[in-house]
PDB file of N, CA and C in Angstrom:
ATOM      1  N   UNK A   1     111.130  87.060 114.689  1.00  0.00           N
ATOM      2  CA  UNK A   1     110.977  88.000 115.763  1.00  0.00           C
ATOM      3  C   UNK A   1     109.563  88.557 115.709  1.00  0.00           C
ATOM      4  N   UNK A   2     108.789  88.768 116.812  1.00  0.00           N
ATOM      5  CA  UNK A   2     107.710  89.091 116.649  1.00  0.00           C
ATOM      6  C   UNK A   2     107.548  90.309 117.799  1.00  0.00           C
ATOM      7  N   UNK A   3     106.983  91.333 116.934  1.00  0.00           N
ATOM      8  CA  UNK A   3     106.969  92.803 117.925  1.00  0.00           C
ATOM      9  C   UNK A   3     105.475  93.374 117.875  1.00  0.00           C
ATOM     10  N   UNK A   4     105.500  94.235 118.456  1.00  0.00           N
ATOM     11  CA  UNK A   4     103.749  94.884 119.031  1.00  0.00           C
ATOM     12  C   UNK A   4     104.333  96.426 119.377  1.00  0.00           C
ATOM     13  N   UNK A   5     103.730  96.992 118.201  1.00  0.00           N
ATOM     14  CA  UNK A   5     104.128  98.520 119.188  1.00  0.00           C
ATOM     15  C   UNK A   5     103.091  99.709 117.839  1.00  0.00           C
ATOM     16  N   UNK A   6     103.422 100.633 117.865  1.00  0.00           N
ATOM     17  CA  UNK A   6     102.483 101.830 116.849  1.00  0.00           C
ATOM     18  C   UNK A   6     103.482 101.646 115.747  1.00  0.00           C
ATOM     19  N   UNK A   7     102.919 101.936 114.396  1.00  0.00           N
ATOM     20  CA  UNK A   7     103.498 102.713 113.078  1.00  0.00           C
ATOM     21  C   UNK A   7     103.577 104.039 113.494  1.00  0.00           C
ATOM     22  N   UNK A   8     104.815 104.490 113.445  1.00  0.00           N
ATOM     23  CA  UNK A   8     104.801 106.072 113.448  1.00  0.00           C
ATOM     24  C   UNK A   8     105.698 106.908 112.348  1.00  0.00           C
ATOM     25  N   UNK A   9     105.486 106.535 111.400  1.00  0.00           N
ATOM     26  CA  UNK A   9     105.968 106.629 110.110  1.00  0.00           C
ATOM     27  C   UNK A   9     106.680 106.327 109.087  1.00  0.00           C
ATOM     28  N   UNK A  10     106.701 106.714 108.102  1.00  0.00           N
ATOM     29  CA  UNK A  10     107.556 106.515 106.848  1.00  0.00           C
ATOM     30  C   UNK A  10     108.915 106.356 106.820  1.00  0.00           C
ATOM     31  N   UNK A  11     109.442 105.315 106.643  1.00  0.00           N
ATOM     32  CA  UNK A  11     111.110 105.008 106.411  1.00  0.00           C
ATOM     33  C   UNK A  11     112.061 106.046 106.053  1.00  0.00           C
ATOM     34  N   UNK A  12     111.538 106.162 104.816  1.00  0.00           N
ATOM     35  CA  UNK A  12     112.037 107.636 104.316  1.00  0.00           C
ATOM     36  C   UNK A  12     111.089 108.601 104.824  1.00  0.00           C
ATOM     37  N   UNK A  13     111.792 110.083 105.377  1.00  0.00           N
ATOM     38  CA  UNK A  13     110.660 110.759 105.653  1.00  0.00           C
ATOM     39  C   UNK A  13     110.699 111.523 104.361  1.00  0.00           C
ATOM     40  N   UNK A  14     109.458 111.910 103.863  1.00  0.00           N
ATOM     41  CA  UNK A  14     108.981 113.274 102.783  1.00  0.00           C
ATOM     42  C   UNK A  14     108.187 112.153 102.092  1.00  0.00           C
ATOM     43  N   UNK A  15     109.006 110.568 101.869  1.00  0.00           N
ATOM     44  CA  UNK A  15     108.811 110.114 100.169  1.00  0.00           C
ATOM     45  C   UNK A  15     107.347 109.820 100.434  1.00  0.00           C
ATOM     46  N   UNK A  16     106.358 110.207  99.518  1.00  0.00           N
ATOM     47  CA  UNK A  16     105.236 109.586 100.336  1.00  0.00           C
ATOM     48  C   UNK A  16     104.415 108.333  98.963  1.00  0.00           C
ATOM     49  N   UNK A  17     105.573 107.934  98.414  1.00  0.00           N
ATOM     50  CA  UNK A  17     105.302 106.389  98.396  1.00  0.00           C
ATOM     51  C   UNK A  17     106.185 105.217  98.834  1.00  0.00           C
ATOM     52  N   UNK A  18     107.047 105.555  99.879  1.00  0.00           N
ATOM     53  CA  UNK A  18     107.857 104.644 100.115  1.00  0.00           C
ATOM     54  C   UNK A  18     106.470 103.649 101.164  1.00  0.00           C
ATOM     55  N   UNK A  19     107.298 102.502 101.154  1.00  0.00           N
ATOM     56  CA  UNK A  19     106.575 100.969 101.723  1.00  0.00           C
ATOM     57  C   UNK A  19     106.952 100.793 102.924  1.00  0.00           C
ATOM     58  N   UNK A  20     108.278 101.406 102.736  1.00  0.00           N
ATOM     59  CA  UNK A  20     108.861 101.083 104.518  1.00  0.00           C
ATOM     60  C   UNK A  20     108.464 101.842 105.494  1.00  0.00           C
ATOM     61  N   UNK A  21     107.914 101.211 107.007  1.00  0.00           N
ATOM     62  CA  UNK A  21     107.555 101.982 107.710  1.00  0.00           C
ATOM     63  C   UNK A  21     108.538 102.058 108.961  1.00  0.00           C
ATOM     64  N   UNK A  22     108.388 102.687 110.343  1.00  0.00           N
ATOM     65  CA  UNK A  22     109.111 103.022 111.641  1.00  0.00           C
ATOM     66  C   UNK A  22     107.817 102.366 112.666  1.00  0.00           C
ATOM     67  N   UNK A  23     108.938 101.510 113.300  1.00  0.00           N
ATOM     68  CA  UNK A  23     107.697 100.696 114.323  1.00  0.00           C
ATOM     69  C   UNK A  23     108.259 100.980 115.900  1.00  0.00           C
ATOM     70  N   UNK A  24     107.769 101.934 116.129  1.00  0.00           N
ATOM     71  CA  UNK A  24     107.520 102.547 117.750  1.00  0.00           C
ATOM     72  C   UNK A  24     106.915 101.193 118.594  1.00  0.00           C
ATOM     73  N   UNK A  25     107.863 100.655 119.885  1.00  0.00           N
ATOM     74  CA  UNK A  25     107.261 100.007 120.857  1.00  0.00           C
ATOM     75  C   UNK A  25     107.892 100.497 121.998  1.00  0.00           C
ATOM     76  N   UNK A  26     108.270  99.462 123.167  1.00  0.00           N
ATOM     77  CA  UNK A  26     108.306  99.882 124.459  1.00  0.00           C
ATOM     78  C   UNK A  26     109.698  99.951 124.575  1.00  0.00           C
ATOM     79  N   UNK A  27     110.324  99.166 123.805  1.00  0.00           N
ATOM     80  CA  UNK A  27     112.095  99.441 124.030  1.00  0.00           C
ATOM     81  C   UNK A  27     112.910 100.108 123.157  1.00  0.00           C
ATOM     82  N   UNK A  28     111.911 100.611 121.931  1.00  0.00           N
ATOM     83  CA  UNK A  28     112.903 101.558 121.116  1.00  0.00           C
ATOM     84  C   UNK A  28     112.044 101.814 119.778  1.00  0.00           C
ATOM     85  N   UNK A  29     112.661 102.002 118.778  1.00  0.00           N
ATOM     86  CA  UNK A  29     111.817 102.354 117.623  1.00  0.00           C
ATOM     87  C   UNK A  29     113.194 101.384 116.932  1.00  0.00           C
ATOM     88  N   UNK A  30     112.181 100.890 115.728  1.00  0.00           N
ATOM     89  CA  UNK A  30     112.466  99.808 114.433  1.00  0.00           C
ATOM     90  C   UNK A  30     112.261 100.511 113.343  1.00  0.00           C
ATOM     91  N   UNK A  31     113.602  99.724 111.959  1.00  0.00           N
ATOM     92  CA  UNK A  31     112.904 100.250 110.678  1.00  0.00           C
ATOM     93  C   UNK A  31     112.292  99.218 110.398  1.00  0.00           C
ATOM     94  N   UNK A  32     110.900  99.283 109.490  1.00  0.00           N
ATOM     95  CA  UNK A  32     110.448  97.832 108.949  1.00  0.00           C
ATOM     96  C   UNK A  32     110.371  98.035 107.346  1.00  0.00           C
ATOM     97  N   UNK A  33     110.838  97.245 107.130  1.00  0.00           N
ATOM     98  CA  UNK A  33     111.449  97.036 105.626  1.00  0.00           C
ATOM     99  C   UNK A  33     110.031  96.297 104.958  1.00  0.00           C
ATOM    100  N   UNK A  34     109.806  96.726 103.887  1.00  0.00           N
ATOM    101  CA  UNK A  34     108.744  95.687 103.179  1.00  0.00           C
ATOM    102  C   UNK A  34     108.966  95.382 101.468  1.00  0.00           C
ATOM    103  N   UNK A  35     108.745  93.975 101.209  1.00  0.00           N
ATOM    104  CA  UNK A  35     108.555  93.306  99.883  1.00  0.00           C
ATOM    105  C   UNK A  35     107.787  92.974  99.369  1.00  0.00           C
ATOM    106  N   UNK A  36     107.182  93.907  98.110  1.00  0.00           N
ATOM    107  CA  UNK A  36     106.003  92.937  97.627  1.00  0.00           C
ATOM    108  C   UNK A  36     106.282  92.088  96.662  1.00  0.00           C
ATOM    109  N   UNK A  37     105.241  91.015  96.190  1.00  0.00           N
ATOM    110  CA  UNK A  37     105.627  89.978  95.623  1.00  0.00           C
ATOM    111  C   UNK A  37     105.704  90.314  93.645  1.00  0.00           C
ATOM    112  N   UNK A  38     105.278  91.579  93.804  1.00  0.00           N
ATOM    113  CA  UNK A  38     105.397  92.204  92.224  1.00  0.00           C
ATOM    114  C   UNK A  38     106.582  93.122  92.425  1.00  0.00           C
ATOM    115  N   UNK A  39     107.620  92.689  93.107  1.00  0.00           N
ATOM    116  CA  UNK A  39     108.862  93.829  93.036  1.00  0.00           C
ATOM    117  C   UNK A  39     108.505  95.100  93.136  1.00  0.00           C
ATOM    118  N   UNK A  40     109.555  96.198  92.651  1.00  0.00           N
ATOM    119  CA  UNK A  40     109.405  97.707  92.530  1.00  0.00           C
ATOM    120  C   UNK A  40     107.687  98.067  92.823  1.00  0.00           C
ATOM    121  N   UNK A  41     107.605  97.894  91.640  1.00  0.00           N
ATOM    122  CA  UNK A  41     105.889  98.457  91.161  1.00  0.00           C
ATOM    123  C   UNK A  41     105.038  97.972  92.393  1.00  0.00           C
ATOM    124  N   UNK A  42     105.202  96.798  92.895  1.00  0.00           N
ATOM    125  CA  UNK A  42     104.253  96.584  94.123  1.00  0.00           C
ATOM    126  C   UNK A  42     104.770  97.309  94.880  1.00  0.00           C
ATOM    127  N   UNK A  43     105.545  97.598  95.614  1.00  0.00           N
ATOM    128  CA  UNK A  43     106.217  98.182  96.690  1.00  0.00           C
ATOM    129  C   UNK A  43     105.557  99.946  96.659  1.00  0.00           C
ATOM    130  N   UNK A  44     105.901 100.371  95.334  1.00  0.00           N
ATOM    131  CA  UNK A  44     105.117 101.761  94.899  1.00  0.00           C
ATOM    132  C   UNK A  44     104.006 101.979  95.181  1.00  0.00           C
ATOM    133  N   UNK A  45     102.738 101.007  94.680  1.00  0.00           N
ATOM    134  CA  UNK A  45     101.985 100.793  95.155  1.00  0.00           C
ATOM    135  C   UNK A  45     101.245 100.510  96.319  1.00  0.00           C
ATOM    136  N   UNK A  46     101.948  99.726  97.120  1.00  0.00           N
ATOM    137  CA  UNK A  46     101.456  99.550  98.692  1.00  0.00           C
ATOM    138  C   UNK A  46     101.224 100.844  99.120  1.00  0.00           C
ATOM    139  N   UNK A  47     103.480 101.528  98.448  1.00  0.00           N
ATOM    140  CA  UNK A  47     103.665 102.806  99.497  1.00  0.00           C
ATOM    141  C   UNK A  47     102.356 103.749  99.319  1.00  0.00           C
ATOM    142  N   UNK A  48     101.725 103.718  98.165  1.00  0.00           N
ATOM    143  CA  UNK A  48     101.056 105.402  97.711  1.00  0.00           C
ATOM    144  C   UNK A  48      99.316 104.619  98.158  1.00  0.00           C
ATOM    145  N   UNK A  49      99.345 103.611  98.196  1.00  0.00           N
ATOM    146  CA  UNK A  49      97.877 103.229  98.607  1.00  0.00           C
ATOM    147  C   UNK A  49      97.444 103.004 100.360  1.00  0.00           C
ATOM    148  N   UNK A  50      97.831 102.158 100.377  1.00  0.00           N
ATOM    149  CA  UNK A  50      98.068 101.126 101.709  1.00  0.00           C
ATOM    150  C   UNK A  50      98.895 101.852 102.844  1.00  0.00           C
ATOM    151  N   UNK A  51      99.669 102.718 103.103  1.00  0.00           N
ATOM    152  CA  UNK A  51     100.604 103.007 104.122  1.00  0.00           C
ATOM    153  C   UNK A  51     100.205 104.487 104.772  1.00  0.00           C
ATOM    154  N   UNK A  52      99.717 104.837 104.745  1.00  0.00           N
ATOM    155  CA  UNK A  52      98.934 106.036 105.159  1.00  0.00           C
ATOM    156  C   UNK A  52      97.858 105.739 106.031  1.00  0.00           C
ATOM    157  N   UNK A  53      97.312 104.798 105.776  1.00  0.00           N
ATOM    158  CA  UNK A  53      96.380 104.448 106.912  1.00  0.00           C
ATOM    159  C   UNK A  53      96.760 103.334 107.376  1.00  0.00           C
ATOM    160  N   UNK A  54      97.918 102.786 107.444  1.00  0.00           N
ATOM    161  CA  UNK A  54      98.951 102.157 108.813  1.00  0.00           C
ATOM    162  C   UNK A  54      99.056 102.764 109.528  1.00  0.00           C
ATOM    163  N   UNK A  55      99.289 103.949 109.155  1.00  0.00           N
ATOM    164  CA  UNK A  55     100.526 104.629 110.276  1.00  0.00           C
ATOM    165  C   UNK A  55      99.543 105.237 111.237  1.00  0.00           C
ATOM    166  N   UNK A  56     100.086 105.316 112.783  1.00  0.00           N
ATOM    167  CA  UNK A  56      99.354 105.561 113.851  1.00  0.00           C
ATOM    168  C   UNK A  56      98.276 104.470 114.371  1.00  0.00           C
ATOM    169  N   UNK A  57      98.746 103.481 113.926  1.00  0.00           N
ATOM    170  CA  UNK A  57      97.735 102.363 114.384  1.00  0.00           C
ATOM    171  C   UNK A  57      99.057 101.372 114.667  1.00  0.00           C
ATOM    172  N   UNK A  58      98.685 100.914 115.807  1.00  0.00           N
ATOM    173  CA  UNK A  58      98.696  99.598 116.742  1.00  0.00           C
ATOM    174  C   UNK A  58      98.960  98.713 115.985  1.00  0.00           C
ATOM    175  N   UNK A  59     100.205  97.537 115.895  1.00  0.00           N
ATOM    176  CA  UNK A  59     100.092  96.462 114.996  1.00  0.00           C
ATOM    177  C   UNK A  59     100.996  95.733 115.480  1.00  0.00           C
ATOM    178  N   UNK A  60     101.090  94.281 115.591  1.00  0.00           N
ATOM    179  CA  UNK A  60     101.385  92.662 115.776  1.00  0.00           C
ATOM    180  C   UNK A  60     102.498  92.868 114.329  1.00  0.00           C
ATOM    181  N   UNK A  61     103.699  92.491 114.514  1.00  0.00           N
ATOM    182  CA  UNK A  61     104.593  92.433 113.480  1.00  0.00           C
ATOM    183  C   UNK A  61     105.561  91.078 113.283  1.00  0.00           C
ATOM    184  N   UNK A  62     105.828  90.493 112.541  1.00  0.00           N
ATOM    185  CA  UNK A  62     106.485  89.157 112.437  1.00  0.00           C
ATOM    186  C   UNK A  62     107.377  89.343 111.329  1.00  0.00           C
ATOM    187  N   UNK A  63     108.402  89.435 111.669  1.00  0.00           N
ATOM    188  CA  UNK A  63     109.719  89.280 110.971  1.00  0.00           C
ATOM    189  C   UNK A  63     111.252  89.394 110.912  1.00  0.00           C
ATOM    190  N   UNK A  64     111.978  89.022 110.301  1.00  0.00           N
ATOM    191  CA  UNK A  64     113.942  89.100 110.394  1.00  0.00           C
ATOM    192  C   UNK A  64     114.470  89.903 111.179  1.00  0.00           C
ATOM    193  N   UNK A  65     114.897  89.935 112.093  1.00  0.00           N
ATOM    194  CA  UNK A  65     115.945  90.948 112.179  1.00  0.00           C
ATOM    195  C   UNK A  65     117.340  90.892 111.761  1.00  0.00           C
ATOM    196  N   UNK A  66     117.303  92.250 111.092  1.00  0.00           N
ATOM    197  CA  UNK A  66     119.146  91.786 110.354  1.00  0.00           C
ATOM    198  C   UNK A  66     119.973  93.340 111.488  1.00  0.00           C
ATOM    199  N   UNK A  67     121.276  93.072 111.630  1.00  0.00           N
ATOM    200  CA  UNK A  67     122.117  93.891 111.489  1.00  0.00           C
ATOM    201  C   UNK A  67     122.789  94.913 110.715  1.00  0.00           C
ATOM    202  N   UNK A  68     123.131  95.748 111.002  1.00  0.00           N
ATOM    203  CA  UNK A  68     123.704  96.510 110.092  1.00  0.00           C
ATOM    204  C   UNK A  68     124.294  98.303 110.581  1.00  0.00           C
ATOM    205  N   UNK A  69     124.413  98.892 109.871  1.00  0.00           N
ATOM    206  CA  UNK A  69     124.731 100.429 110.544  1.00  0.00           C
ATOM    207  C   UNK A  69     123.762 100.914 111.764  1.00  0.00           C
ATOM    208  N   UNK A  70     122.244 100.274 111.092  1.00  0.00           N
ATOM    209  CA  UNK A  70     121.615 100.698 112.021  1.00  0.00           C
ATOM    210  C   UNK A  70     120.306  99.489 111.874  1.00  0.00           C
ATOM    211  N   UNK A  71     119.934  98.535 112.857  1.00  0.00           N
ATOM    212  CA  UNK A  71     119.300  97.397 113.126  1.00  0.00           C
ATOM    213  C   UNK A  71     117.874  97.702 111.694  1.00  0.00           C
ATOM    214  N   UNK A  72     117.197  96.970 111.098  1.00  0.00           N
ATOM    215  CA  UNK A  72     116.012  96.674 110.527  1.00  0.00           C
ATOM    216  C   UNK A  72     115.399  95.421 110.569  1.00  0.00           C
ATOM    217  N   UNK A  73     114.226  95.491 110.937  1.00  0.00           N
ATOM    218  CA  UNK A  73     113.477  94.100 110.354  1.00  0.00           C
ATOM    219  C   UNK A  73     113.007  94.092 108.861  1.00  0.00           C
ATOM    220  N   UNK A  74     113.302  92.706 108.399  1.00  0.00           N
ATOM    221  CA  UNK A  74     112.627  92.678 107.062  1.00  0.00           C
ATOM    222  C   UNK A  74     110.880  91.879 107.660  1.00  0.00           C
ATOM    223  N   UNK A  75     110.032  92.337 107.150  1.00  0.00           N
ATOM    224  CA  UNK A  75     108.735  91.913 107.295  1.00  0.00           C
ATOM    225  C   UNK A  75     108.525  91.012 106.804  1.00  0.00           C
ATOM    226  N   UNK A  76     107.310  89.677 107.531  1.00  0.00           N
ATOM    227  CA  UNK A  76     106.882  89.039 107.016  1.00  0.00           C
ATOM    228  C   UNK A  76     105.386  88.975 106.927  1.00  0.00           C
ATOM    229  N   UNK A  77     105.001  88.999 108.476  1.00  0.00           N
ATOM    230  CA  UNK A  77     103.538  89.312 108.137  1.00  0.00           C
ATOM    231  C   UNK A  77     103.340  90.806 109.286  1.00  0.00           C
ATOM    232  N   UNK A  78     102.131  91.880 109.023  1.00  0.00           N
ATOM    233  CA  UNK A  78     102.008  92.661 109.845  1.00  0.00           C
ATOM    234  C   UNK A  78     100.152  92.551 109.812  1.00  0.00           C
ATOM    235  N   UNK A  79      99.583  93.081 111.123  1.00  0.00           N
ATOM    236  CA  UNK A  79      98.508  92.911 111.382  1.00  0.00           C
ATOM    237  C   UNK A  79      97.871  93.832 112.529  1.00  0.00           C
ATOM    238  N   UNK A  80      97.143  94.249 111.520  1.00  0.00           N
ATOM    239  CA  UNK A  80      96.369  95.453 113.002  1.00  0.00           C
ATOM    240  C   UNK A  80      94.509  95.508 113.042  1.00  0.00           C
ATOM    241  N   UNK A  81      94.037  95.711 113.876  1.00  0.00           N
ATOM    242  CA  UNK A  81      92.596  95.211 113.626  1.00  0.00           C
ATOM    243  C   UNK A  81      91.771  94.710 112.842  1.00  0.00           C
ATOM    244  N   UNK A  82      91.937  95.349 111.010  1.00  0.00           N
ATOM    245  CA  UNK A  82      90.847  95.237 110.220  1.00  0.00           C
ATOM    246  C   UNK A  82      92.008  94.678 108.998  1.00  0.00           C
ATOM    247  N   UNK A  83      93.220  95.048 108.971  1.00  0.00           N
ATOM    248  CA  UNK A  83      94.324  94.639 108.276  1.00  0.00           C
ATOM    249  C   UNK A  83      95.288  93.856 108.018  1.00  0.00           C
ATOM    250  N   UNK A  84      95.900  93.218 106.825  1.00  0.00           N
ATOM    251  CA  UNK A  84      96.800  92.280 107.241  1.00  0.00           C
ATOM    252  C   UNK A  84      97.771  92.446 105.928  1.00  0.00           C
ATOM    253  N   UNK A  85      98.487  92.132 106.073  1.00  0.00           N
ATOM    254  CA  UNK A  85     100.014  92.700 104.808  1.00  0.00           C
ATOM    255  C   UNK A  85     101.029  91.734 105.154  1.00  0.00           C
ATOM    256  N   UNK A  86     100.931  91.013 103.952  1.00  0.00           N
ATOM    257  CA  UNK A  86     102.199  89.668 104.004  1.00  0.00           C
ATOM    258  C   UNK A  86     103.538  90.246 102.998  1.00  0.00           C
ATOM    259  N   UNK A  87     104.396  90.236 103.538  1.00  0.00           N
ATOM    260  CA  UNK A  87     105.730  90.780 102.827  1.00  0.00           C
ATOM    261  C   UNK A  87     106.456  89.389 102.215  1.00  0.00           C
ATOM    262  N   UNK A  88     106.834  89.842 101.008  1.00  0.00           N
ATOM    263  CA  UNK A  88     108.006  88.335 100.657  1.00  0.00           C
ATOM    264  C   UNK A  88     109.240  88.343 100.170  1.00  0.00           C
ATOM    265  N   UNK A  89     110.007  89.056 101.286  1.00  0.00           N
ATOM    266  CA  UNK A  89     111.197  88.685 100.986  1.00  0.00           C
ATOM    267  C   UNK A  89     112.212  87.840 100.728  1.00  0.00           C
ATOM    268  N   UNK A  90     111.682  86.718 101.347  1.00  0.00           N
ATOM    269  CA  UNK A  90     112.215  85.099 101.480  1.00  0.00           C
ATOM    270  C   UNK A  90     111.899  84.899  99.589  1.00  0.00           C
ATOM    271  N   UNK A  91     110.513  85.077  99.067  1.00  0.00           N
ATOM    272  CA  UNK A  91     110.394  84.970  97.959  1.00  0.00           C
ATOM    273  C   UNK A  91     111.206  85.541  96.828  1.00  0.00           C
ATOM    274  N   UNK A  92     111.633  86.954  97.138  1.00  0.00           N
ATOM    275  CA  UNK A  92     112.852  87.497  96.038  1.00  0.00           C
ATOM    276  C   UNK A  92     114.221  86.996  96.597  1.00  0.00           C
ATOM    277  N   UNK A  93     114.095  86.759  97.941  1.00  0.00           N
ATOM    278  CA  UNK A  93     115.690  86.148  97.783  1.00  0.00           C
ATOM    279  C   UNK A  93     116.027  84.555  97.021  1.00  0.00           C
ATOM    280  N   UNK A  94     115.233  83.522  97.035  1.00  0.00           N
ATOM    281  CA  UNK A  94     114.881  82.465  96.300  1.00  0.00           C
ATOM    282  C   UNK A  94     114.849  82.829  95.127  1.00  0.00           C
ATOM    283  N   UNK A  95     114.773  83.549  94.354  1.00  0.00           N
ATOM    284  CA  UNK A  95     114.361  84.232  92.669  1.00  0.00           C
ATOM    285  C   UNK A  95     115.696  84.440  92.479  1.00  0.00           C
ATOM    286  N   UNK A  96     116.255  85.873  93.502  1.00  0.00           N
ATOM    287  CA  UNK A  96     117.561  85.932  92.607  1.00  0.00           C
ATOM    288  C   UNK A  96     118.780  84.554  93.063  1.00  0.00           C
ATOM    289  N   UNK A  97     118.305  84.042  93.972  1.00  0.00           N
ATOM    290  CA  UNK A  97     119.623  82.824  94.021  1.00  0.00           C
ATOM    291  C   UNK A  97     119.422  81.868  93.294  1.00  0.00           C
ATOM    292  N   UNK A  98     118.267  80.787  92.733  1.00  0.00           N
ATOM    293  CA  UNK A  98     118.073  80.513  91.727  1.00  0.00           C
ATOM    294  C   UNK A  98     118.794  81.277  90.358  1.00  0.00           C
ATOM    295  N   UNK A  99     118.170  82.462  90.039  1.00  0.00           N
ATOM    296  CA  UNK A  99     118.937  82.902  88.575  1.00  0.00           C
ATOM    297  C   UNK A  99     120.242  82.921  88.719  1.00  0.00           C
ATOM    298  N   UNK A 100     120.918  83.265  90.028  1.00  0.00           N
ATOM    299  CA  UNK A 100     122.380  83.187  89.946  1.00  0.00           C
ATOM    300  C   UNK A 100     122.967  81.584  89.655  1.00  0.00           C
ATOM    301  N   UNK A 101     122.265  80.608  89.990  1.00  0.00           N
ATOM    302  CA  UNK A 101     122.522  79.736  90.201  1.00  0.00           C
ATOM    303  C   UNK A 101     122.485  79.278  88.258  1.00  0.00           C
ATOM    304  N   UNK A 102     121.323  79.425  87.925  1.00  0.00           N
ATOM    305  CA  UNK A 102     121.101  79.059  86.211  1.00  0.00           C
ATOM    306  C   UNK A 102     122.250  80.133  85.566  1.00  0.00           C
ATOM    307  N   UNK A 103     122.578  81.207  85.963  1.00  0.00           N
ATOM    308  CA  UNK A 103     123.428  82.223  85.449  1.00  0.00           C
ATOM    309  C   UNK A 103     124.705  81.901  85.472  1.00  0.00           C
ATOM    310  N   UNK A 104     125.330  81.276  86.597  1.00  0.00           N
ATOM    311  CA  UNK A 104     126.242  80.532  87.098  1.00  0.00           C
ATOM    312  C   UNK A 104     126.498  79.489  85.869  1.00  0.00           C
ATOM    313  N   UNK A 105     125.680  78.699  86.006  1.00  0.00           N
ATOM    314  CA  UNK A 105     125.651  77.275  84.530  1.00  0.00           C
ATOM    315  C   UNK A 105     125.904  76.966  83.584  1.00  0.00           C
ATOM    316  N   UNK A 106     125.132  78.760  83.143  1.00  0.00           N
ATOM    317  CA  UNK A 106     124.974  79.271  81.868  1.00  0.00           C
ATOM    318  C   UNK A 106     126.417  79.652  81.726  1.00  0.00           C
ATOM    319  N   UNK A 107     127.415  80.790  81.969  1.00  0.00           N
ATOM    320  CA  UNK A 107     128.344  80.678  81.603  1.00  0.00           C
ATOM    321  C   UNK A 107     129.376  79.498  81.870  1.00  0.00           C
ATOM    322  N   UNK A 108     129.670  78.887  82.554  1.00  0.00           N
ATOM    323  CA  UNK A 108     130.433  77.693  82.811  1.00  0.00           C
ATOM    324  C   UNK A 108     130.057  76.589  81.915  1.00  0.00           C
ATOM    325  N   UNK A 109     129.459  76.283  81.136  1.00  0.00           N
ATOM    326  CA  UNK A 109     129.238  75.940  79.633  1.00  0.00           C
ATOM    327  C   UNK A 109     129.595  76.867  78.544  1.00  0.00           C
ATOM    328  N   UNK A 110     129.257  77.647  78.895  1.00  0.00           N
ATOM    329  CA  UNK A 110     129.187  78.502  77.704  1.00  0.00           C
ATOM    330  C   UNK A 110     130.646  79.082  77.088  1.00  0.00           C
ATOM    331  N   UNK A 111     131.676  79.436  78.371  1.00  0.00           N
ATOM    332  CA  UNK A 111     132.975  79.986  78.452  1.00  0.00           C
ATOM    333  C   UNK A 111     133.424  78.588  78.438  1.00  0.00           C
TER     334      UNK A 111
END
């Protein structure tokens, strides 16, 4: 899915290192979910570095939409004039289905 509209803030409101942002366009407002490729600690990081000077800027967005209580995109790539932020969620979901998969193995030998 690919959207175009403003950052107009923080996922969580107060936390001010969360990663996730709120993407304001013409038919509604989005949550946008983000993954970095260093787990937790990246994500911390983006939030307390990088996401503050997203917000209120204009940006080209590419990614999932899932269902749920209340609609989110998971991000893949986002892009606004001078910026660009690749999310990888596809990458941690491959990580943990793999280990489930060796985890899986591992006991079914093992038991």
């Amino acid at each position: 899915m690919k959207l175009q509209g403003e950052l107009i803030g923080r996922g969580d409101a107060g936390y001010k290192f969360g990663s996730d942002l709120k993407l304001q366009d013409r038919s509604g407002m989005i949550y946008r979910r983000y993954a970095s490729r260093f787990g937790p600690i990246g994500n911390f990081l983006f939030g307390s570095s990088k996401v503050q000077n997203l917000i209120g800027s204009q940006v080209n967005v590419v990614g999932w939409f899932r269902r749920g209580i209340a609609p989110w995109l998971d991000l893949i790539h986002l892009e606004n004039n001078n910026t660009t932020v690749n999310s990888y969620h596809r990458f941690w979901s491959l990580t943990v289905a793999v280990g489930a998969i060796i985890l899986g193995f591992g006991l079914f030998f093992v038991l």
